[in-house]
PDB file of N, CA and C in Angstrom:
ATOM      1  N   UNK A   1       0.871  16.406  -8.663  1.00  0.00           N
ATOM      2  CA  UNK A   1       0.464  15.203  -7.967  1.00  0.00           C
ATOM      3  C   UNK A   1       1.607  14.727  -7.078  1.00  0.00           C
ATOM      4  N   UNK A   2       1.258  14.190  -5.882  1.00  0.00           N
ATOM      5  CA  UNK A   2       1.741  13.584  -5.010  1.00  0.00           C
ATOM      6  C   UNK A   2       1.482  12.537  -4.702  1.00  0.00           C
ATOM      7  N   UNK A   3       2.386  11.155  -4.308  1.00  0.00           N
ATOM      8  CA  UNK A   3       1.825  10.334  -4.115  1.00  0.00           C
ATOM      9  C   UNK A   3       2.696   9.234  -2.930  1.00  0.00           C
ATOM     10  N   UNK A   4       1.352   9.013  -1.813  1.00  0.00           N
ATOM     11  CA  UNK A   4       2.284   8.464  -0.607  1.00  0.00           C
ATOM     12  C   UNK A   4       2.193   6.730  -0.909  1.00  0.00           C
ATOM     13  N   UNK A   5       3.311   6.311  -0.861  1.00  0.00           N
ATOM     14  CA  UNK A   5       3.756   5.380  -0.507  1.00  0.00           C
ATOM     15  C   UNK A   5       3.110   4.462   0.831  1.00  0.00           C
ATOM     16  N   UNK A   6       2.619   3.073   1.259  1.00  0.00           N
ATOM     17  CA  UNK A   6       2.515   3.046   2.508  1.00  0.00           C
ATOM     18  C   UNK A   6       2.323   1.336   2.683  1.00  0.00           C
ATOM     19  N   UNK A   7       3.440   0.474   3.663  1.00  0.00           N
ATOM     20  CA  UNK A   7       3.753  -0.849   3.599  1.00  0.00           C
ATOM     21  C   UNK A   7       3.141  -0.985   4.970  1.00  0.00           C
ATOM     22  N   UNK A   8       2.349  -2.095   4.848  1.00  0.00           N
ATOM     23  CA  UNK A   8       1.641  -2.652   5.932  1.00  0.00           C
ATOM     24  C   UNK A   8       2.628  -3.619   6.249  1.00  0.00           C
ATOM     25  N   UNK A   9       3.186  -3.928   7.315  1.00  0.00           N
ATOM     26  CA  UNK A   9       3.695  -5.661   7.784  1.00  0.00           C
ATOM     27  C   UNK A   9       2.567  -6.063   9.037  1.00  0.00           C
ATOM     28  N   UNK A  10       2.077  -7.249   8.631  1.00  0.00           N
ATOM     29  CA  UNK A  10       0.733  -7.731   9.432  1.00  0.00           C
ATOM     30  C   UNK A  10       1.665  -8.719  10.482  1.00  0.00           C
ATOM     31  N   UNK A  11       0.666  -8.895  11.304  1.00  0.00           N
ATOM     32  CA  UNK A  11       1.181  -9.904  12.481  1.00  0.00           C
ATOM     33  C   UNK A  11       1.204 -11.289  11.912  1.00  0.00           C
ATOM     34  N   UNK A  12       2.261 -12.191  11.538  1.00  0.00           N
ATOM     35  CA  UNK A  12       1.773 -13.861  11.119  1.00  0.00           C
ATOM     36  C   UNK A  12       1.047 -14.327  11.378  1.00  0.00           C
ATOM     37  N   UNK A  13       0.390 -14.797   9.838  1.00  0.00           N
ATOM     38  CA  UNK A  13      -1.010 -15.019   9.903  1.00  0.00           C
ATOM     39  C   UNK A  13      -2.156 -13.719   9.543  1.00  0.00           C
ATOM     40  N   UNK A  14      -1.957 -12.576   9.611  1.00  0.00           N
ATOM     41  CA  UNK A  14      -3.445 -11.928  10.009  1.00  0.00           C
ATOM     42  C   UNK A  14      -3.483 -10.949   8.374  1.00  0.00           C
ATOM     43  N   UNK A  15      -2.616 -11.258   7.493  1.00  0.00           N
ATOM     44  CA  UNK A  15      -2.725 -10.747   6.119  1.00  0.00           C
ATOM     45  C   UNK A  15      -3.806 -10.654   5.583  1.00  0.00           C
ATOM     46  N   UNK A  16      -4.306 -12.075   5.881  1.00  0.00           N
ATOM     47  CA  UNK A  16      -5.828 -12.543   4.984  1.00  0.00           C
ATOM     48  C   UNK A  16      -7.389 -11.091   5.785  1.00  0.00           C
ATOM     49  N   UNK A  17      -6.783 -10.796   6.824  1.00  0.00           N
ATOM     50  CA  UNK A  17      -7.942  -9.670   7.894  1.00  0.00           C
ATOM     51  C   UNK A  17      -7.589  -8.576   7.430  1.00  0.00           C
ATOM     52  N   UNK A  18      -6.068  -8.328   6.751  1.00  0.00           N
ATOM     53  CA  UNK A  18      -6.035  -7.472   6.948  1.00  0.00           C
ATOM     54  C   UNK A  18      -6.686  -6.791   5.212  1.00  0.00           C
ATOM     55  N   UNK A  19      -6.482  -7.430   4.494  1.00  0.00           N
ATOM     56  CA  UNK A  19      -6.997  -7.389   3.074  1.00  0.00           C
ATOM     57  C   UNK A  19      -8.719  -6.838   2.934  1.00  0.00           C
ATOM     58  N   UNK A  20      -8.997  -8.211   3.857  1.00  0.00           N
ATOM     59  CA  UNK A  20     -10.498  -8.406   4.201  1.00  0.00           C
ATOM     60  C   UNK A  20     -10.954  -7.085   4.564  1.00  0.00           C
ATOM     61  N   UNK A  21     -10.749  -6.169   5.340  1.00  0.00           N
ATOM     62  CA  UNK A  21     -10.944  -4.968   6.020  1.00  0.00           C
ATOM     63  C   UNK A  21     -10.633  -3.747   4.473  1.00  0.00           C
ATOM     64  N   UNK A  22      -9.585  -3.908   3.868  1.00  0.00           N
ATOM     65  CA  UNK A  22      -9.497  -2.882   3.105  1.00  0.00           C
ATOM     66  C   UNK A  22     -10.425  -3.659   2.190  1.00  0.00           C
ATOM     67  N   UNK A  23     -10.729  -4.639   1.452  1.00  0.00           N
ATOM     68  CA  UNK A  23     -12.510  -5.045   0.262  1.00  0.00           C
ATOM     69  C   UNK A  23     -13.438  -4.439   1.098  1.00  0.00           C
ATOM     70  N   UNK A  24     -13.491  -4.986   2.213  1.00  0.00           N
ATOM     71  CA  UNK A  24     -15.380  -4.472   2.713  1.00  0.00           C
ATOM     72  C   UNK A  24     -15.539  -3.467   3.391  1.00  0.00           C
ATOM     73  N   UNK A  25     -14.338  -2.536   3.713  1.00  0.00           N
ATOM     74  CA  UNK A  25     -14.466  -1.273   4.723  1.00  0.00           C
ATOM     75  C   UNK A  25     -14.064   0.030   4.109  1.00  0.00           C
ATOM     76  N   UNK A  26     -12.941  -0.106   4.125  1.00  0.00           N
ATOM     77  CA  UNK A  26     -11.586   0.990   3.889  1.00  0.00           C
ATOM     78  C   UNK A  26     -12.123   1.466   2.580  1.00  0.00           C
ATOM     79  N   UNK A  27     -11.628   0.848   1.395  1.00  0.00           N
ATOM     80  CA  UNK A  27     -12.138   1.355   0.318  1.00  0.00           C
ATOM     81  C   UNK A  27     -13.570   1.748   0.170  1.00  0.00           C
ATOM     82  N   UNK A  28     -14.418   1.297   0.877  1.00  0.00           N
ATOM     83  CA  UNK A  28     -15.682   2.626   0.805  1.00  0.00           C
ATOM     84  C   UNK A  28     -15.861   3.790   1.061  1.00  0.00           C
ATOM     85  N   UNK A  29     -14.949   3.677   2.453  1.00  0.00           N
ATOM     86  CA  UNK A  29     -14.905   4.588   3.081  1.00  0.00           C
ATOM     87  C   UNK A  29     -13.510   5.893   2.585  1.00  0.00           C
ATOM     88  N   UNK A  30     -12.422   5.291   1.638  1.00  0.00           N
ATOM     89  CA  UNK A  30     -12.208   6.078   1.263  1.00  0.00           C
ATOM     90  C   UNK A  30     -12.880   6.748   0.160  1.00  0.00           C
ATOM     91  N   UNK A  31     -13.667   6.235  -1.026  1.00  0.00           N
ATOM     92  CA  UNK A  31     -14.541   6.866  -1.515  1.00  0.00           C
ATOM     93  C   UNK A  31     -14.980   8.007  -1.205  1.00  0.00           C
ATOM     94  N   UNK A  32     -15.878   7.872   0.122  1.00  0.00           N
ATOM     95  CA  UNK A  32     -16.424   8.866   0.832  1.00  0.00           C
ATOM     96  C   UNK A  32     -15.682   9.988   1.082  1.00  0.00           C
ATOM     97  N   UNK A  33     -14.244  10.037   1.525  1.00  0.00           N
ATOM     98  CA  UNK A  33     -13.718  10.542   1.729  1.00  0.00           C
ATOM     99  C   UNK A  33     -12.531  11.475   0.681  1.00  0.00           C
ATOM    100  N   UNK A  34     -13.136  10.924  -0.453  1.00  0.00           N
ATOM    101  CA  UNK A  34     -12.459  11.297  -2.143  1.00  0.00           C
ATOM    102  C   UNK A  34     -10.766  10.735  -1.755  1.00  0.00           C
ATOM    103  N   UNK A  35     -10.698   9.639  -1.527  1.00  0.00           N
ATOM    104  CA  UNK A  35      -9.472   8.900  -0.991  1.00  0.00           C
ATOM    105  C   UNK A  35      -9.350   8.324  -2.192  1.00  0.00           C
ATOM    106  N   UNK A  36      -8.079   8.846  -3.172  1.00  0.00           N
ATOM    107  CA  UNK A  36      -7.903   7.900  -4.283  1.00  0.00           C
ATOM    108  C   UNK A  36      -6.242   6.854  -4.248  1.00  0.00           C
ATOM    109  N   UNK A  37      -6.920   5.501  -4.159  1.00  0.00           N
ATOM    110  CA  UNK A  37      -5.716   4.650  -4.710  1.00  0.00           C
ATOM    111  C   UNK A  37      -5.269   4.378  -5.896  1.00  0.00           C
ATOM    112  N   UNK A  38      -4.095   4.374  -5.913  1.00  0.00           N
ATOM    113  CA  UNK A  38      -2.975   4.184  -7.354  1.00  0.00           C
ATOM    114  C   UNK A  38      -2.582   2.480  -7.690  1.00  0.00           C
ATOM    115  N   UNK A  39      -2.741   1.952  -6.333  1.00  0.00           N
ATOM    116  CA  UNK A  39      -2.296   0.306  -6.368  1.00  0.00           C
ATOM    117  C   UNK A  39      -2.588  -0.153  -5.048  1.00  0.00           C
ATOM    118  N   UNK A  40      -2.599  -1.432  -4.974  1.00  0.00           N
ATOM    119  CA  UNK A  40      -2.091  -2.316  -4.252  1.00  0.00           C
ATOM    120  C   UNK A  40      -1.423  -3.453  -4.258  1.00  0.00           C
ATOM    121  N   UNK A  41      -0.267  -3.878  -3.542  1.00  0.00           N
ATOM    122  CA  UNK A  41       0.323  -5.339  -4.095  1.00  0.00           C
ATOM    123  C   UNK A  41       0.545  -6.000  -2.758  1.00  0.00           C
ATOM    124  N   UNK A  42       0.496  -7.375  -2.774  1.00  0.00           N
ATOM    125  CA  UNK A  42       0.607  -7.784  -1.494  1.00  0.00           C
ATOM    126  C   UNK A  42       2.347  -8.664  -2.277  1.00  0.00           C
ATOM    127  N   UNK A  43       3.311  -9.193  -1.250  1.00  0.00           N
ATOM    128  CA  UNK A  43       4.777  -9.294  -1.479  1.00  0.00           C
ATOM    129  C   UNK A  43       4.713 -10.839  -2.230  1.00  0.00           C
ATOM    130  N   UNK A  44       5.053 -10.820  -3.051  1.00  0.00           N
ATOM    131  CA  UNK A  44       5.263 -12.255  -3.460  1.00  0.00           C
ATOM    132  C   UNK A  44       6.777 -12.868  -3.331  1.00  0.00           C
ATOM    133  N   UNK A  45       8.001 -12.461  -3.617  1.00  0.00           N
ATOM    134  CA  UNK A  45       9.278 -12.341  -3.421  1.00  0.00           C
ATOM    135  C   UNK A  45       9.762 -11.207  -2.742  1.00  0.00           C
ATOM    136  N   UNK A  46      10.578 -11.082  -1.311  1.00  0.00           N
ATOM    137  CA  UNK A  46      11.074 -10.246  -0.354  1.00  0.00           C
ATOM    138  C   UNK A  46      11.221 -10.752   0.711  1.00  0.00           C
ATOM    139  N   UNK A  47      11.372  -9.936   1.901  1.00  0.00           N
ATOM    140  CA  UNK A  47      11.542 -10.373   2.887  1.00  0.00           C
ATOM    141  C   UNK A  47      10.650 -10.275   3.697  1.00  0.00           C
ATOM    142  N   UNK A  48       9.345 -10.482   3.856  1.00  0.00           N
ATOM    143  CA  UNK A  48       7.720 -10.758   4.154  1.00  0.00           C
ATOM    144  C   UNK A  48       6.736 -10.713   3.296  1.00  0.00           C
ATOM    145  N   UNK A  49       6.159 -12.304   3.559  1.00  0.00           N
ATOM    146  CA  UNK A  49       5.340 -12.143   2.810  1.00  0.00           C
ATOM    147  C   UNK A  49       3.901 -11.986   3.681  1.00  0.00           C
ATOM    148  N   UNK A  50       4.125 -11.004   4.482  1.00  0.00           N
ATOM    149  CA  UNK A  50       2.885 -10.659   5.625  1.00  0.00           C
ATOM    150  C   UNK A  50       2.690  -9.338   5.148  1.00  0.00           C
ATOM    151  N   UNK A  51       3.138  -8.867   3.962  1.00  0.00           N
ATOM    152  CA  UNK A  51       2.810  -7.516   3.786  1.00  0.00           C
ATOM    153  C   UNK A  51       1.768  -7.114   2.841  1.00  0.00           C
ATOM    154  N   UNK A  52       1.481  -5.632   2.952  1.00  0.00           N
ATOM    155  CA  UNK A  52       0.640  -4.849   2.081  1.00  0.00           C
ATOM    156  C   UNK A  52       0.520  -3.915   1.429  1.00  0.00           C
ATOM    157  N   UNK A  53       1.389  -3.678   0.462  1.00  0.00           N
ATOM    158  CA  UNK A  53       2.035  -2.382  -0.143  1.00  0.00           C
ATOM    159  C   UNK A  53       0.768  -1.455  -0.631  1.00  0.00           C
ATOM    160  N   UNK A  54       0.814  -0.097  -0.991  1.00  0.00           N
ATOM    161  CA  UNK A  54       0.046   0.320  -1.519  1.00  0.00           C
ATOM    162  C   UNK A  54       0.416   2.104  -1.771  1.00  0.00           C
ATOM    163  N   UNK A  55       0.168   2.503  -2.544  1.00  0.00           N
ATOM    164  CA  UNK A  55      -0.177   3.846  -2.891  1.00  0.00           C
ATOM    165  C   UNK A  55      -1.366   4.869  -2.946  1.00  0.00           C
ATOM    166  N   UNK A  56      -1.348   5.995  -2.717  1.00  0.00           N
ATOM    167  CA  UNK A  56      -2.625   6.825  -2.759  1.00  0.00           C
ATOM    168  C   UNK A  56      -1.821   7.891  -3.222  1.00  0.00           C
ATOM    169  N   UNK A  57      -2.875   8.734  -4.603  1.00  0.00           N
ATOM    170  CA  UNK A  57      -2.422   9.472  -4.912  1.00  0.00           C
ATOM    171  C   UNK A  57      -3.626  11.093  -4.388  1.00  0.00           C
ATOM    172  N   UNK A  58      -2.410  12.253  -4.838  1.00  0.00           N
ATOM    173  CA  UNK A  58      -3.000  13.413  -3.958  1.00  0.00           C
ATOM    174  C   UNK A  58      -2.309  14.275  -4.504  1.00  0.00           C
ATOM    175  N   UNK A  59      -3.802  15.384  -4.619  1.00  0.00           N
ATOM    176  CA  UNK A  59      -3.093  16.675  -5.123  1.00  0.00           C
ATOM    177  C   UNK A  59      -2.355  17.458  -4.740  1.00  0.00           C
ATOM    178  N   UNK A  60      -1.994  17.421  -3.034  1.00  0.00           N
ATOM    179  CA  UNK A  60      -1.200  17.922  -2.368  1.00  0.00           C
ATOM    180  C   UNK A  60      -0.697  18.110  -1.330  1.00  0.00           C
ATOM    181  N   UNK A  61      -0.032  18.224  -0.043  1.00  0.00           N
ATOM    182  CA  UNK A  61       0.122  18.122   1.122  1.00  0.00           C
ATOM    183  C   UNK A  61      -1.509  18.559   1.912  1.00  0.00           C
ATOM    184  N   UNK A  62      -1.609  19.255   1.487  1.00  0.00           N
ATOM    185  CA  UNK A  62      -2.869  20.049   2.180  1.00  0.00           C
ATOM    186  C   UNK A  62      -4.314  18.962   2.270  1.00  0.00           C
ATOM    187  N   UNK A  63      -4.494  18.737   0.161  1.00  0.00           N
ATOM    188  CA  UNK A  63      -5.277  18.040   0.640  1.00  0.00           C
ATOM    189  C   UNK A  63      -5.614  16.239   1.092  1.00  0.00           C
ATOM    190  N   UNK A  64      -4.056  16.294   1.443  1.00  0.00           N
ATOM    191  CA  UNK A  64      -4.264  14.706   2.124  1.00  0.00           C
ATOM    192  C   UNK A  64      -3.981  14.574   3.460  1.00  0.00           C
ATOM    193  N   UNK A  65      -3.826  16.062   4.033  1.00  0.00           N
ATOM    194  CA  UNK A  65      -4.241  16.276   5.734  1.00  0.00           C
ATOM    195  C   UNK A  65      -5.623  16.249   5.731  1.00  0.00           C
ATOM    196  N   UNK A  66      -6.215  16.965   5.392  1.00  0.00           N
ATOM    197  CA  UNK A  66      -8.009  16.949   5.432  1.00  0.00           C
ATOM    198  C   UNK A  66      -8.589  15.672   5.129  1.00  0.00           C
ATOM    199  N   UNK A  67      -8.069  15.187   3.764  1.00  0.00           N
ATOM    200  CA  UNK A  67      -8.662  14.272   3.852  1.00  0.00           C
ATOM    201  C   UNK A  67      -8.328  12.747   4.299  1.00  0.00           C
ATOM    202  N   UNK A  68      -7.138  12.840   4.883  1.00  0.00           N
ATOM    203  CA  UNK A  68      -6.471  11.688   5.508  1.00  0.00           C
ATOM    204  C   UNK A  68      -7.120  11.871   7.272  1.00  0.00           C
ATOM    205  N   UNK A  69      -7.341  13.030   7.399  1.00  0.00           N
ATOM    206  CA  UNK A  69      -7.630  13.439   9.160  1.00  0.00           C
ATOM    207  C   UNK A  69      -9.026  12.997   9.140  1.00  0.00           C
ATOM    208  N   UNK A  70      -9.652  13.536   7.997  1.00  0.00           N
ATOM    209  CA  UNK A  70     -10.938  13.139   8.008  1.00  0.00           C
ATOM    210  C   UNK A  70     -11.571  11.774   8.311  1.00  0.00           C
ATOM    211  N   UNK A  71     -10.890  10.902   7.496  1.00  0.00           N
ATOM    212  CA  UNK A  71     -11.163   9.460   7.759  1.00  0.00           C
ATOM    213  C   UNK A  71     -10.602   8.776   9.133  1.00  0.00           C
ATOM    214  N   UNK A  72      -9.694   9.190   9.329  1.00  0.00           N
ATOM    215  CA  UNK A  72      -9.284   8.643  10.811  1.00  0.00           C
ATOM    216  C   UNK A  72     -10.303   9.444  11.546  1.00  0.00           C
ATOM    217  N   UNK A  73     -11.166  10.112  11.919  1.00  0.00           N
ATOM    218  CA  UNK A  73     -11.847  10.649  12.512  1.00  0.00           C
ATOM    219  C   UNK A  73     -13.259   9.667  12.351  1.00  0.00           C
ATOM    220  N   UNK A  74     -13.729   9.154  11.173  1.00  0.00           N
ATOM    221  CA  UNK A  74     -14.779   8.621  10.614  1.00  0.00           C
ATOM    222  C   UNK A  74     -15.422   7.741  11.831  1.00  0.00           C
ATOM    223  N   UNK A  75     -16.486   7.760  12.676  1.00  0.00           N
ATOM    224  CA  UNK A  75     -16.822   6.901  13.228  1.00  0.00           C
ATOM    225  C   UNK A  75     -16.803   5.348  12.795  1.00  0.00           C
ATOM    226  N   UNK A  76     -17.321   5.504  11.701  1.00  0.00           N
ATOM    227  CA  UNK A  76     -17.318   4.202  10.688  1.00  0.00           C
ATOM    228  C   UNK A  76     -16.054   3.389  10.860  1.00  0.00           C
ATOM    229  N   UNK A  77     -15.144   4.238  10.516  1.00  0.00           N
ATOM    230  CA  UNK A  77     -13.608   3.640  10.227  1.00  0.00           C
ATOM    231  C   UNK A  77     -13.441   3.748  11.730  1.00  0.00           C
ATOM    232  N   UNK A  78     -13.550   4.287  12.744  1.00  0.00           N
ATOM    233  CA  UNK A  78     -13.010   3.306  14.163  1.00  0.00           C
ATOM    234  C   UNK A  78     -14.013   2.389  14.462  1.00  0.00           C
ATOM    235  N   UNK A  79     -14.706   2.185  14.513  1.00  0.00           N
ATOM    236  CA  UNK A  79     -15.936   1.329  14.377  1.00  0.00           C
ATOM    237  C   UNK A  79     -15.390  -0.447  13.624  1.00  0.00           C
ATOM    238  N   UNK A  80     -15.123  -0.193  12.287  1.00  0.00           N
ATOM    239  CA  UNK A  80     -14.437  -1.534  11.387  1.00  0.00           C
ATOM    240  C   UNK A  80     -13.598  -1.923  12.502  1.00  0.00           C
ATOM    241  N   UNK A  81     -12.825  -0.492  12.593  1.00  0.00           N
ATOM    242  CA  UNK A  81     -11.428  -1.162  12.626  1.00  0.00           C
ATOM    243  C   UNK A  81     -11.232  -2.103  13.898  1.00  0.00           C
ATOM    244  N   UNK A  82     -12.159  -1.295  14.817  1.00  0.00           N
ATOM    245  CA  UNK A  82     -11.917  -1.933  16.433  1.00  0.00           C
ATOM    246  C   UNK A  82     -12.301  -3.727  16.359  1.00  0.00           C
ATOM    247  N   UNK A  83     -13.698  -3.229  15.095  1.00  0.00           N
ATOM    248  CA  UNK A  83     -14.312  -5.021  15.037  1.00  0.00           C
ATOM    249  C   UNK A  83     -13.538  -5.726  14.283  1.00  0.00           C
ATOM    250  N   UNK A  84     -12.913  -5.469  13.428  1.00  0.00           N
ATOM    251  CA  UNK A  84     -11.445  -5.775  12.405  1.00  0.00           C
ATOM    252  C   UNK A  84     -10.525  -6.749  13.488  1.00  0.00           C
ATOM    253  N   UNK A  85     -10.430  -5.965  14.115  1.00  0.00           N
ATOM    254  CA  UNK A  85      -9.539  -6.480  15.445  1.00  0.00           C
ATOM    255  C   UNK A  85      -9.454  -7.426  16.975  1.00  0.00           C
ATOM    256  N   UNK A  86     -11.168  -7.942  16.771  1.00  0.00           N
ATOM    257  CA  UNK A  86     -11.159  -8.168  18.178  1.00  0.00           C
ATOM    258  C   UNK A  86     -10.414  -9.358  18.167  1.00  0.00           C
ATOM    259  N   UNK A  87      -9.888  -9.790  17.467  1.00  0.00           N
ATOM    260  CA  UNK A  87      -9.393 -11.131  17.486  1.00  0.00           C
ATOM    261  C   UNK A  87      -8.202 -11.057  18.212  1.00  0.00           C
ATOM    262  N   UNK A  88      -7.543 -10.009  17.842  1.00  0.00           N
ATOM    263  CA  UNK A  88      -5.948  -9.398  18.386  1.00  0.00           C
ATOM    264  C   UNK A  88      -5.442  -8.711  17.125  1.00  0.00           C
ATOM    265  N   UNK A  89      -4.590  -7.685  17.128  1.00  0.00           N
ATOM    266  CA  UNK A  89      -3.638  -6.764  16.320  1.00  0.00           C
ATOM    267  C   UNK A  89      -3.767  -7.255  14.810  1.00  0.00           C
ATOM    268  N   UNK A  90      -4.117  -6.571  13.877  1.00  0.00           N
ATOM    269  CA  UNK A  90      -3.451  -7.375  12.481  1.00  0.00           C
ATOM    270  C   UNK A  90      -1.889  -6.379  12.228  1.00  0.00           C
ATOM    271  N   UNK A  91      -1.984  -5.128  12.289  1.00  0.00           N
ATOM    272  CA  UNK A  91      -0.448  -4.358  11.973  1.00  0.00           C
ATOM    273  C   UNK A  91       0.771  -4.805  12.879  1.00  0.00           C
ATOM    274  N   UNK A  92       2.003  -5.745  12.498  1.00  0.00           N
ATOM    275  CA  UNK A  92       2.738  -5.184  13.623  1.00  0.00           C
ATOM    276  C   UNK A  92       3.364  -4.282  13.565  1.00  0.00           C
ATOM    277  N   UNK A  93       3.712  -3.797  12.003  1.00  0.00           N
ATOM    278  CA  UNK A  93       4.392  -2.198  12.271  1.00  0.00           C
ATOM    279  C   UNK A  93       3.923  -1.520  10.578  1.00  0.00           C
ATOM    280  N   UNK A  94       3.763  -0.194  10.138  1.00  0.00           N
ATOM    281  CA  UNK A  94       3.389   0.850   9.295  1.00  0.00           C
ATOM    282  C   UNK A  94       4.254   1.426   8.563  1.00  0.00           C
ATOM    283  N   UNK A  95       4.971   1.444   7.597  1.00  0.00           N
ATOM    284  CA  UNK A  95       5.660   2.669   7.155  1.00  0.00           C
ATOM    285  C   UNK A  95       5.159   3.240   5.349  1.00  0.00           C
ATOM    286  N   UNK A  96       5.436   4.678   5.653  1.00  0.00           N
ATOM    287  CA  UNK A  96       4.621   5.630   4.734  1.00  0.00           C
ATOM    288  C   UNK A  96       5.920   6.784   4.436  1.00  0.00           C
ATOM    289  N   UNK A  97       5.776   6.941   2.665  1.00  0.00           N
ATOM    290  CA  UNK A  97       6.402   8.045   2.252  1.00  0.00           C
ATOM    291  C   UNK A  97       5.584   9.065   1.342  1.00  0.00           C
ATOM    292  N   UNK A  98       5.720   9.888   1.807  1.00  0.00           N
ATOM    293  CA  UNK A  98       5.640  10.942   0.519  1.00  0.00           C
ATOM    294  C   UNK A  98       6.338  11.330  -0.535  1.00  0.00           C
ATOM    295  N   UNK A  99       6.022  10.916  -2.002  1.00  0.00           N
ATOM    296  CA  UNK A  99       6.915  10.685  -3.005  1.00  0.00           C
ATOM    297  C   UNK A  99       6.596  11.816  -3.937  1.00  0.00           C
ATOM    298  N   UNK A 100       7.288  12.255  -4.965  1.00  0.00           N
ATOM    299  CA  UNK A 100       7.070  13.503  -5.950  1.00  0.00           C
ATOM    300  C   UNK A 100       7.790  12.840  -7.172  1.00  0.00           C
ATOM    301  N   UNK A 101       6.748  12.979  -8.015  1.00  0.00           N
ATOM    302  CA  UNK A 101       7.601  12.737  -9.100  1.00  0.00           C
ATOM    303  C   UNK A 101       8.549  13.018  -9.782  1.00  0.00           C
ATOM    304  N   UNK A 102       9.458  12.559 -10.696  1.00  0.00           N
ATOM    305  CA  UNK A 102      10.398  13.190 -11.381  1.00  0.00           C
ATOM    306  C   UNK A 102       9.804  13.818 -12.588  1.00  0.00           C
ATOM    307  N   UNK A 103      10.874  14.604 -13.191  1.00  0.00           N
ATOM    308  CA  UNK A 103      10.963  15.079 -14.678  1.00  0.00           C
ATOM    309  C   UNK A 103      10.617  13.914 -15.839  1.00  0.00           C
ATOM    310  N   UNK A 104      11.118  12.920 -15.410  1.00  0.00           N
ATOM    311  CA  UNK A 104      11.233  11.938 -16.284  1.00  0.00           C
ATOM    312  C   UNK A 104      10.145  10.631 -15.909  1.00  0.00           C
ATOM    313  N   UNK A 105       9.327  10.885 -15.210  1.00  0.00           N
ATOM    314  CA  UNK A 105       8.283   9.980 -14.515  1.00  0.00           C
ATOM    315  C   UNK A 105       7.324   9.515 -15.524  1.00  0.00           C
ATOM    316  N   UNK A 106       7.309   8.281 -15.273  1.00  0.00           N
ATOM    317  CA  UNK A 106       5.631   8.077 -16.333  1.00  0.00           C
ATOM    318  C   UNK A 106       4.693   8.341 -15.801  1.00  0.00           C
ATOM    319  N   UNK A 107       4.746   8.179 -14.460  1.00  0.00           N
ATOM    320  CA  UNK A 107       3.800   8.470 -13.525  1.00  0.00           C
ATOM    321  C   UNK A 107       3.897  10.104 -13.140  1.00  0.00           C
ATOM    322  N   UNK A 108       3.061  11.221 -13.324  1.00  0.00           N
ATOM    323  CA  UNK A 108       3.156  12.383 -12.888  1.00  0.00           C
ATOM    324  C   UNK A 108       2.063  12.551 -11.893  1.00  0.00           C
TER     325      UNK A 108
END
């Protein structure tokens, strides 16, 4: 198992859209897409609290190209997302890791 890492920082203010979009969209649509999440936390103590932490776990490089390409492809999911948005931007910036567990992990 593999599992990516991935911190949303939203534009001030647009946290509450951006949540909103992953309850009524995203998570269906990862379903569909056998998209499995491990967590989500939004920041309570740090240095924004405009953020959106989260994990997805995956059996392997391979299959979270297919099925990560897949969903960005999803009509559906550009579809949300564009209407997600007409208001203006909710991301102002993305960052994502790919993590491996240790020997000593509780999490494998």
């Amino acid at each position: 198992m593999i599992y990516e890492l991935r911190v949303y920082r939203t534009v001030p203010g647009r946290l509450p859209a951006l949540l909103q979009r992953f309850e009524r969209v995203t998570l269906k649509l990862w379903d569909k897409h056998g998209i499995r999440q491990a967590g989500f936390w939004t920041t309570l103590i740090g240095d924004s609290n405009q953020e959106l932490t989260y994990l997805l776990a995956w059996e392997s490089l391979a299959e979270r190209e297919k099925k990560w390409n897949a969903f960005m492809a999803d009509q559906a999911w550009i579809s949300a997302r564009a209407e997600s948005e007409k208001d203006g931007p909710i991301l102002q910036n993305a960052h994502n890791q790919i993590l491996q567990p240790t020997a000593f992990s509780a999490v494998k």
